[in-house]
PDB file of N, CA and C in Angstrom:
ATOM      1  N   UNK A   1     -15.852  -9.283  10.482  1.00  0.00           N
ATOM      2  CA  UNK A   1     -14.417  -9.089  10.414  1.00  0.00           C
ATOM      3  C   UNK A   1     -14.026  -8.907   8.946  1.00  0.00           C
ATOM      4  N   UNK A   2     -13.467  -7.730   8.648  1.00  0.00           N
ATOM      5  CA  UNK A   2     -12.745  -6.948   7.175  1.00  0.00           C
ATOM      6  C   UNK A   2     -12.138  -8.694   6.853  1.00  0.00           C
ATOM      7  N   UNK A   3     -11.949  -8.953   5.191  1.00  0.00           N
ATOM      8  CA  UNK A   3     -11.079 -10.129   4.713  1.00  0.00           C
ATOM      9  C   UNK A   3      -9.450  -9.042   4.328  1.00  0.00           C
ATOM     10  N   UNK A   4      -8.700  -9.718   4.068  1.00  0.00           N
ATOM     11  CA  UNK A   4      -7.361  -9.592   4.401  1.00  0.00           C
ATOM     12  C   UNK A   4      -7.530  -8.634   2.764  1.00  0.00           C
ATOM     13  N   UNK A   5      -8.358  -8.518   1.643  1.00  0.00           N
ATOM     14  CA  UNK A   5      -8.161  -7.510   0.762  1.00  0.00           C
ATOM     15  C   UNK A   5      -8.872  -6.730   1.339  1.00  0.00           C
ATOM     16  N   UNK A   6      -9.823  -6.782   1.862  1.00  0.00           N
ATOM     17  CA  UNK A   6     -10.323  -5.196   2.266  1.00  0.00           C
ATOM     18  C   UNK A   6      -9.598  -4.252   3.420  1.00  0.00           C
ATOM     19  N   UNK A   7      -8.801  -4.945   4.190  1.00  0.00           N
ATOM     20  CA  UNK A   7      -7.868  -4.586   4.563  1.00  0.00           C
ATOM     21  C   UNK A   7      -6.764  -4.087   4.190  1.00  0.00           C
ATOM     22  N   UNK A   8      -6.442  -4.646   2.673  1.00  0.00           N
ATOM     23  CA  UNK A   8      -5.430  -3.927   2.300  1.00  0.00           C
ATOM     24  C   UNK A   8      -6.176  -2.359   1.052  1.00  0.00           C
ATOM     25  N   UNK A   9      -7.443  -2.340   0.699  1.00  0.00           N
ATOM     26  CA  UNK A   9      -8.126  -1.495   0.319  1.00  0.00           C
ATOM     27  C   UNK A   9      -8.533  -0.555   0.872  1.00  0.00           C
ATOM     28  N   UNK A  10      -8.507  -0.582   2.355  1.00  0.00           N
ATOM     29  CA  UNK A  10      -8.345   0.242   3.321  1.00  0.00           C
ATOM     30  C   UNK A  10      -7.314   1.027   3.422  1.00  0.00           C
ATOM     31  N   UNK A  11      -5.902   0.318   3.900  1.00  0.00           N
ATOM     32  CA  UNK A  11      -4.870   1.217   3.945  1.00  0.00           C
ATOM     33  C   UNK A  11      -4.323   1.722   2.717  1.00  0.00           C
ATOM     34  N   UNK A  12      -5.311   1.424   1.315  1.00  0.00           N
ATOM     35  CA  UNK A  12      -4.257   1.901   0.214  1.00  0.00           C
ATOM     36  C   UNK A  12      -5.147   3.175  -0.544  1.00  0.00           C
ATOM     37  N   UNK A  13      -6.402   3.075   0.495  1.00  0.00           N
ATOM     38  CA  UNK A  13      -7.048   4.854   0.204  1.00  0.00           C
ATOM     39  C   UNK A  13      -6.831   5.447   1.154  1.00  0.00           C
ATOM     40  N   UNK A  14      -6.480   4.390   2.852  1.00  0.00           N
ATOM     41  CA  UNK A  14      -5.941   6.153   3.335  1.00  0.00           C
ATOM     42  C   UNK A  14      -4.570   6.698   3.107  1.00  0.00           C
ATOM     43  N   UNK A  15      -3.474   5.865   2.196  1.00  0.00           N
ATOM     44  CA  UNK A  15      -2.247   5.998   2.019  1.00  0.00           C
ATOM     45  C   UNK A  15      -3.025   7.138   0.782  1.00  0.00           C
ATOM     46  N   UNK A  16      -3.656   6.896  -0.035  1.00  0.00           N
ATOM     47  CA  UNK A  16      -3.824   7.905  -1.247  1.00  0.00           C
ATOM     48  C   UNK A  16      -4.565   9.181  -0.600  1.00  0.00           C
ATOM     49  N   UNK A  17      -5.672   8.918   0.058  1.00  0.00           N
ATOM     50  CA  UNK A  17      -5.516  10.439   0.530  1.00  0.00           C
ATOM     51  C   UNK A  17      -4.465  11.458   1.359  1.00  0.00           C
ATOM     52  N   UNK A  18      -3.562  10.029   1.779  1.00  0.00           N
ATOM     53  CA  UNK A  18      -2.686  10.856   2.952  1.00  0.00           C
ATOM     54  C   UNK A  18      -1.583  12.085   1.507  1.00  0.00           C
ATOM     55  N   UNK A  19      -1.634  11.030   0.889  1.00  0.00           N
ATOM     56  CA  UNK A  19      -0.741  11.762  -0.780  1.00  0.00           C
ATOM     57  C   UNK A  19      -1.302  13.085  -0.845  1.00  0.00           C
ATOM     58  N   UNK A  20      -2.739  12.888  -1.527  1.00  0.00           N
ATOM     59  CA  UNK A  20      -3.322  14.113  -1.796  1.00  0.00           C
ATOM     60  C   UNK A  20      -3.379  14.907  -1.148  1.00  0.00           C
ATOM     61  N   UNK A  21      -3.530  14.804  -0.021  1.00  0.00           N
ATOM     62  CA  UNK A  21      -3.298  16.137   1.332  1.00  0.00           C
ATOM     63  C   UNK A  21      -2.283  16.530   1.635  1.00  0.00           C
ATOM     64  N   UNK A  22      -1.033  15.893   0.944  1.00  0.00           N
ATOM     65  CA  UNK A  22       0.686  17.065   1.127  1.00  0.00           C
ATOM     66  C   UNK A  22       0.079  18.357   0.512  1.00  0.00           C
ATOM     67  N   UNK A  23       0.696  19.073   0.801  1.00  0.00           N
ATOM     68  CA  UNK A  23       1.010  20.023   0.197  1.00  0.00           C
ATOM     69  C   UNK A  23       2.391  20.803   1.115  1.00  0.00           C
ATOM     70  N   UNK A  24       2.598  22.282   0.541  1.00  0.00           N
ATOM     71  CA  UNK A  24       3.916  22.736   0.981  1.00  0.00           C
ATOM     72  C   UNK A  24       3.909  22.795   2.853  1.00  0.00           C
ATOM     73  N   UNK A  25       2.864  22.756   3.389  1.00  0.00           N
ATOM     74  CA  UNK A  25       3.139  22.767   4.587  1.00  0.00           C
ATOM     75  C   UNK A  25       2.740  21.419   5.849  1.00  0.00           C
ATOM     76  N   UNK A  26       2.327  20.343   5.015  1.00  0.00           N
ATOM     77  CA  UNK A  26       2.327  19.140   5.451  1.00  0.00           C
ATOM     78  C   UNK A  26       3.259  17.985   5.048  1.00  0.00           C
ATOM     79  N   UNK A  27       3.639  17.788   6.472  1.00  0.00           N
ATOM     80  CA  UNK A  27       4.590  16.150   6.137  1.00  0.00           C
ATOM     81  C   UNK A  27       4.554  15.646   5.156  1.00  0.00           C
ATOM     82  N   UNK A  28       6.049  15.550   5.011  1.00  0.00           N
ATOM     83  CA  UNK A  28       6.187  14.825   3.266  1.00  0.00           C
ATOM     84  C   UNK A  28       5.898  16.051   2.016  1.00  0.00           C
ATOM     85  N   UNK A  29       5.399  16.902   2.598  1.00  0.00           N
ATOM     86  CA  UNK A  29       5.219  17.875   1.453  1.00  0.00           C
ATOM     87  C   UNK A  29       6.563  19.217   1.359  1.00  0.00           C
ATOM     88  N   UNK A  30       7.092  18.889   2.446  1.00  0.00           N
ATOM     89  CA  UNK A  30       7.776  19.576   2.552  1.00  0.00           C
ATOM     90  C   UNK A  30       9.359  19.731   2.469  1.00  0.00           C
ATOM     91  N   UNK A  31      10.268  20.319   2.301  1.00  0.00           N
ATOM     92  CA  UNK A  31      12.004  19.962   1.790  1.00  0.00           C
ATOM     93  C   UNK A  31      11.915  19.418   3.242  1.00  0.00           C
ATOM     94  N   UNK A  32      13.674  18.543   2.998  1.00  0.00           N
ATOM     95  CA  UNK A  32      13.712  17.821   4.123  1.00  0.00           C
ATOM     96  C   UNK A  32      14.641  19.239   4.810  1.00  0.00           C
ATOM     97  N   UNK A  33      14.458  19.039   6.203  1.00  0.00           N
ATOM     98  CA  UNK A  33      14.885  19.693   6.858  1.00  0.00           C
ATOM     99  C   UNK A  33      16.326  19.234   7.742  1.00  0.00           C
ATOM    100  N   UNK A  34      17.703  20.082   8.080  1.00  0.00           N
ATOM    101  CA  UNK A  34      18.831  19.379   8.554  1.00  0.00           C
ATOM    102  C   UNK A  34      18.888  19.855   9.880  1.00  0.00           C
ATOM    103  N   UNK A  35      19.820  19.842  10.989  1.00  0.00           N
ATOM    104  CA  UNK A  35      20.213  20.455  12.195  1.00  0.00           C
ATOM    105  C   UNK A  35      19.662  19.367  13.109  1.00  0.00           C
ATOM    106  N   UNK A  36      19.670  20.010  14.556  1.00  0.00           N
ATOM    107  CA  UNK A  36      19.188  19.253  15.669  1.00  0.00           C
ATOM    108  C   UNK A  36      17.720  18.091  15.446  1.00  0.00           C
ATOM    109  N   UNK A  37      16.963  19.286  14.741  1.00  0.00           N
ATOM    110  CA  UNK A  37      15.715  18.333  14.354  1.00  0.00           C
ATOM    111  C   UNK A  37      15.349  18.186  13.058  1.00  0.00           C
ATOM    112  N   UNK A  38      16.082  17.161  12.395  1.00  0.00           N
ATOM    113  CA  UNK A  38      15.891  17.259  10.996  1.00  0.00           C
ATOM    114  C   UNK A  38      15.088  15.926  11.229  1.00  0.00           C
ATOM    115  N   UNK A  39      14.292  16.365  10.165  1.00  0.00           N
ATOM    116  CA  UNK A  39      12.860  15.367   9.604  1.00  0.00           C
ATOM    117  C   UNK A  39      13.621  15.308   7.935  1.00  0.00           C
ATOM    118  N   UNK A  40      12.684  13.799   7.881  1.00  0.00           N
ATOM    119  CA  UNK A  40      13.237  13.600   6.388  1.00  0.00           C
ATOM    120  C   UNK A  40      11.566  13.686   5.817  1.00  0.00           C
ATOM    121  N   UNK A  41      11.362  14.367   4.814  1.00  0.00           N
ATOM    122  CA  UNK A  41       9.697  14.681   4.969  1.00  0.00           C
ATOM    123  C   UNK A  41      10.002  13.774   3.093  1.00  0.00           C
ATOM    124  N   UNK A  42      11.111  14.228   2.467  1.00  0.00           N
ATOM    125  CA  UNK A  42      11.034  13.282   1.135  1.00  0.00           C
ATOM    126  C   UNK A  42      10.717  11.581   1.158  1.00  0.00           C
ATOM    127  N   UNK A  43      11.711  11.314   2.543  1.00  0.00           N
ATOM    128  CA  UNK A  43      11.779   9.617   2.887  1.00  0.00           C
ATOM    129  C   UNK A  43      10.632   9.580   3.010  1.00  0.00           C
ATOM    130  N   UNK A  44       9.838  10.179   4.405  1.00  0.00           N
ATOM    131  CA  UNK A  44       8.442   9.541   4.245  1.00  0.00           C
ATOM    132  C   UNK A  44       7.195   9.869   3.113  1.00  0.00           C
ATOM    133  N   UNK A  45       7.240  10.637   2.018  1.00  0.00           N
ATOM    134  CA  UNK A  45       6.392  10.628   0.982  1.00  0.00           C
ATOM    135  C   UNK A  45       7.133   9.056   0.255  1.00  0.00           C
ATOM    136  N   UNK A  46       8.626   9.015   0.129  1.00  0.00           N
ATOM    137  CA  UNK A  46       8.318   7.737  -0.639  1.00  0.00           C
ATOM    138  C   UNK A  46       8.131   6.181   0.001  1.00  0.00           C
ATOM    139  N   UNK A  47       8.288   6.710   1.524  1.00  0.00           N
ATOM    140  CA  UNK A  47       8.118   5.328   2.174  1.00  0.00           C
ATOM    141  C   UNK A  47       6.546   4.963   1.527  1.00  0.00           C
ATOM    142  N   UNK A  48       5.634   5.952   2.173  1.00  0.00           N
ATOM    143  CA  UNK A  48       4.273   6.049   1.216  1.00  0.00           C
ATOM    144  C   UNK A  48       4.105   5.614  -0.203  1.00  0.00           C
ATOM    145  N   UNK A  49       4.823   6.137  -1.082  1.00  0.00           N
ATOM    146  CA  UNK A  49       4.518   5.081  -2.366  1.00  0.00           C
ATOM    147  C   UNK A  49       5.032   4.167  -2.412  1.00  0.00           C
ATOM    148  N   UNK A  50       6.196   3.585  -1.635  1.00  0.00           N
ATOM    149  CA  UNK A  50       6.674   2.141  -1.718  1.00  0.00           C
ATOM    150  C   UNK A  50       5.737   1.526  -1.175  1.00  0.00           C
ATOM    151  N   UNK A  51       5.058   1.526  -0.238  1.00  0.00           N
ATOM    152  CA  UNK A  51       4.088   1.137   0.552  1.00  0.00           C
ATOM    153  C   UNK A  51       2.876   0.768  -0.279  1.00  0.00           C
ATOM    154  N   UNK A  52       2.701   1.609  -0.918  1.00  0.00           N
ATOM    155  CA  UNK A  52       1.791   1.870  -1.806  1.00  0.00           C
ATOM    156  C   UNK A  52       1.251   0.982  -3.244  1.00  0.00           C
ATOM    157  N   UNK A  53       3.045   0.864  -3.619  1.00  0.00           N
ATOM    158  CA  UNK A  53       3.096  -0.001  -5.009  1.00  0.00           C
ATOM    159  C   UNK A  53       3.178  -1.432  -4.236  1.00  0.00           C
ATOM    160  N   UNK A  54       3.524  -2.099  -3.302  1.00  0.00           N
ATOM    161  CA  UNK A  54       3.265  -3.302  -2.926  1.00  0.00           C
ATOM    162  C   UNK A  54       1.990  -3.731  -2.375  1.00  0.00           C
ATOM    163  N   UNK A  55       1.685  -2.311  -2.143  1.00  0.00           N
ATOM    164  CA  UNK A  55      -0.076  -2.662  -1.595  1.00  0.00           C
ATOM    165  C   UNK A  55      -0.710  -3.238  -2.745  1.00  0.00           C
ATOM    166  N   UNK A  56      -0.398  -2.582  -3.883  1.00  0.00           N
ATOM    167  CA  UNK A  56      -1.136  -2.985  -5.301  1.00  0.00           C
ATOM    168  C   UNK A  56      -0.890  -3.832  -5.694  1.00  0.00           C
ATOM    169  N   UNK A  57       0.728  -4.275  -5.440  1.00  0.00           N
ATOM    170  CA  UNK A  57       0.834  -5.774  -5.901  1.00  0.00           C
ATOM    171  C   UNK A  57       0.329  -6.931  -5.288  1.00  0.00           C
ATOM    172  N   UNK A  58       0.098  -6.680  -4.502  1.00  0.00           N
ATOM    173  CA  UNK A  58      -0.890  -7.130  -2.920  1.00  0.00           C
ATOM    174  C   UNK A  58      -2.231  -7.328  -3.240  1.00  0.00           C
ATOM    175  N   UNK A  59      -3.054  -6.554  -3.491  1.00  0.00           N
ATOM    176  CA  UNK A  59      -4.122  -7.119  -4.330  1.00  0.00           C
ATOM    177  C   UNK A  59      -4.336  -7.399  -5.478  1.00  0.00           C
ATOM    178  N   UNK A  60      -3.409  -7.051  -6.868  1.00  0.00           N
ATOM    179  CA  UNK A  60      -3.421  -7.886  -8.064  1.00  0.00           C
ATOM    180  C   UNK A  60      -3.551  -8.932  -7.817  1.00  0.00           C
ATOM    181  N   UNK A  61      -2.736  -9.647  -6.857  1.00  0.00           N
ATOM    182  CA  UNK A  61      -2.291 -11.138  -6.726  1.00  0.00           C
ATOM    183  C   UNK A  61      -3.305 -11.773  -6.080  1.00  0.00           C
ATOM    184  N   UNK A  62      -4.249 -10.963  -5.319  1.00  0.00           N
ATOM    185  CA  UNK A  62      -5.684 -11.760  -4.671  1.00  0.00           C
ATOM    186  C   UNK A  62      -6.287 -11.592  -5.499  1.00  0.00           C
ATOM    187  N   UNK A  63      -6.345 -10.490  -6.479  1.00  0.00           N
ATOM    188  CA  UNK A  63      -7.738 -10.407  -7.278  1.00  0.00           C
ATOM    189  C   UNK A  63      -7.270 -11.633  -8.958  1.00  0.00           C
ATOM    190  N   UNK A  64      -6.033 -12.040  -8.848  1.00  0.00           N
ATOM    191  CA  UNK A  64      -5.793 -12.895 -10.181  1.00  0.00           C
ATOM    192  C   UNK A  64      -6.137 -14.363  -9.407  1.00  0.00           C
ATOM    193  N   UNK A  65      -6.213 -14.249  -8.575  1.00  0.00           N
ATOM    194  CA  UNK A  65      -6.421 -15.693  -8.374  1.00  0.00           C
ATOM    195  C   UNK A  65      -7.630 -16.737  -8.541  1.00  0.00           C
ATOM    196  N   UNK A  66      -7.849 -17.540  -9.458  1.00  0.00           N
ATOM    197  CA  UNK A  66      -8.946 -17.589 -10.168  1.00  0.00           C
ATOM    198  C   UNK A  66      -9.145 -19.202  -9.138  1.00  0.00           C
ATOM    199  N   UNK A  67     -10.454 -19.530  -8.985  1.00  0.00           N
ATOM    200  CA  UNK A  67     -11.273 -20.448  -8.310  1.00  0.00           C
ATOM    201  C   UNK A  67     -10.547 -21.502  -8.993  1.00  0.00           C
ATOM    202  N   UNK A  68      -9.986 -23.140  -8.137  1.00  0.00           N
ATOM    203  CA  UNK A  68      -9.747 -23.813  -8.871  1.00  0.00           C
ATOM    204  C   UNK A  68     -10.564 -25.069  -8.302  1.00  0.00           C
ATOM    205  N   UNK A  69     -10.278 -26.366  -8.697  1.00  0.00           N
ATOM    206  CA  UNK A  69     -10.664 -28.196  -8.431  1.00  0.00           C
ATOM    207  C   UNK A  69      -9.766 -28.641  -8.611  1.00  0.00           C
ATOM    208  N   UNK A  70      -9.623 -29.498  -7.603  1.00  0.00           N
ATOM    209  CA  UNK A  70      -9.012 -30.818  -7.484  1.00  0.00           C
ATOM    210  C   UNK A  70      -9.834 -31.867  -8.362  1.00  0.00           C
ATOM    211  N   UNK A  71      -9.574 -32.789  -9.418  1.00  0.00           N
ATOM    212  CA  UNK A  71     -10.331 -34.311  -9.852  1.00  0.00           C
ATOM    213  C   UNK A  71      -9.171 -35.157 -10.113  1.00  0.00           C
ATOM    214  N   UNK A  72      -9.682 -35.864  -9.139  1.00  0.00           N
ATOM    215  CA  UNK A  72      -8.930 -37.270  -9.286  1.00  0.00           C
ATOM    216  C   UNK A  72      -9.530 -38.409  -9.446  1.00  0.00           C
ATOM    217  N   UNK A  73      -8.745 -39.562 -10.636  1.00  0.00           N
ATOM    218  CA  UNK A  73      -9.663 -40.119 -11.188  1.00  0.00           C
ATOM    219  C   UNK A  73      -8.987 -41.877 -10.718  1.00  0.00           C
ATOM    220  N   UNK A  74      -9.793 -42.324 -10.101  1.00  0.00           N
ATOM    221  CA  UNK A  74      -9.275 -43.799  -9.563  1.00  0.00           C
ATOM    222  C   UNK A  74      -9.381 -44.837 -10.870  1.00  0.00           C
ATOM    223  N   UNK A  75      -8.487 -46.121 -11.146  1.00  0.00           N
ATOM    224  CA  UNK A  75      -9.007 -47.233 -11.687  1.00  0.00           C
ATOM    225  C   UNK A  75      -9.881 -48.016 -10.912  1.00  0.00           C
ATOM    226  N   UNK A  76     -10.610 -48.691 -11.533  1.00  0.00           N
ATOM    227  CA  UNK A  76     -11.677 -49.126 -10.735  1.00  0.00           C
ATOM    228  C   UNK A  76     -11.153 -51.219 -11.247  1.00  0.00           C
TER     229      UNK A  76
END
């Protein structure tokens, strides 16, 4: 079973390839469109990097977390 960072290392390369693969005729790559069926193709490229920049803050914060101890010291 994936640990909860490789999980998030997962969704934050397929969020980066999903990036790299806009272009002018794929979702998000494209102007937003209005009328009966308007798609917002800008919202979802930045839902994607919002997504994206918390993913990272998401693992900074696992990867800073440094090994610690408890010592406690009794009178005897």
């Amino acid at each position: 079973m994936p640990t909860p960072l490789e999980n998030l290392e997962t969704r934050r390369d397929a969020i980066c390839a999903e990036l790299a693969a806009m272009g002018p005729t794929a979702a998000g790559g494209k102007p937003n469109s209005s009328g009966a069926d308007s798609i917002d193709h800008v919202g979802y490229k930045d839902g994607l990097y919002r997504e994206l920049d918390e993913i990272n803050k998401q693992i900074a914060a696992i990867n800073s977390q440094e090994p610690w101890e408890i010592i406690a010291e009794y009178d005897v």
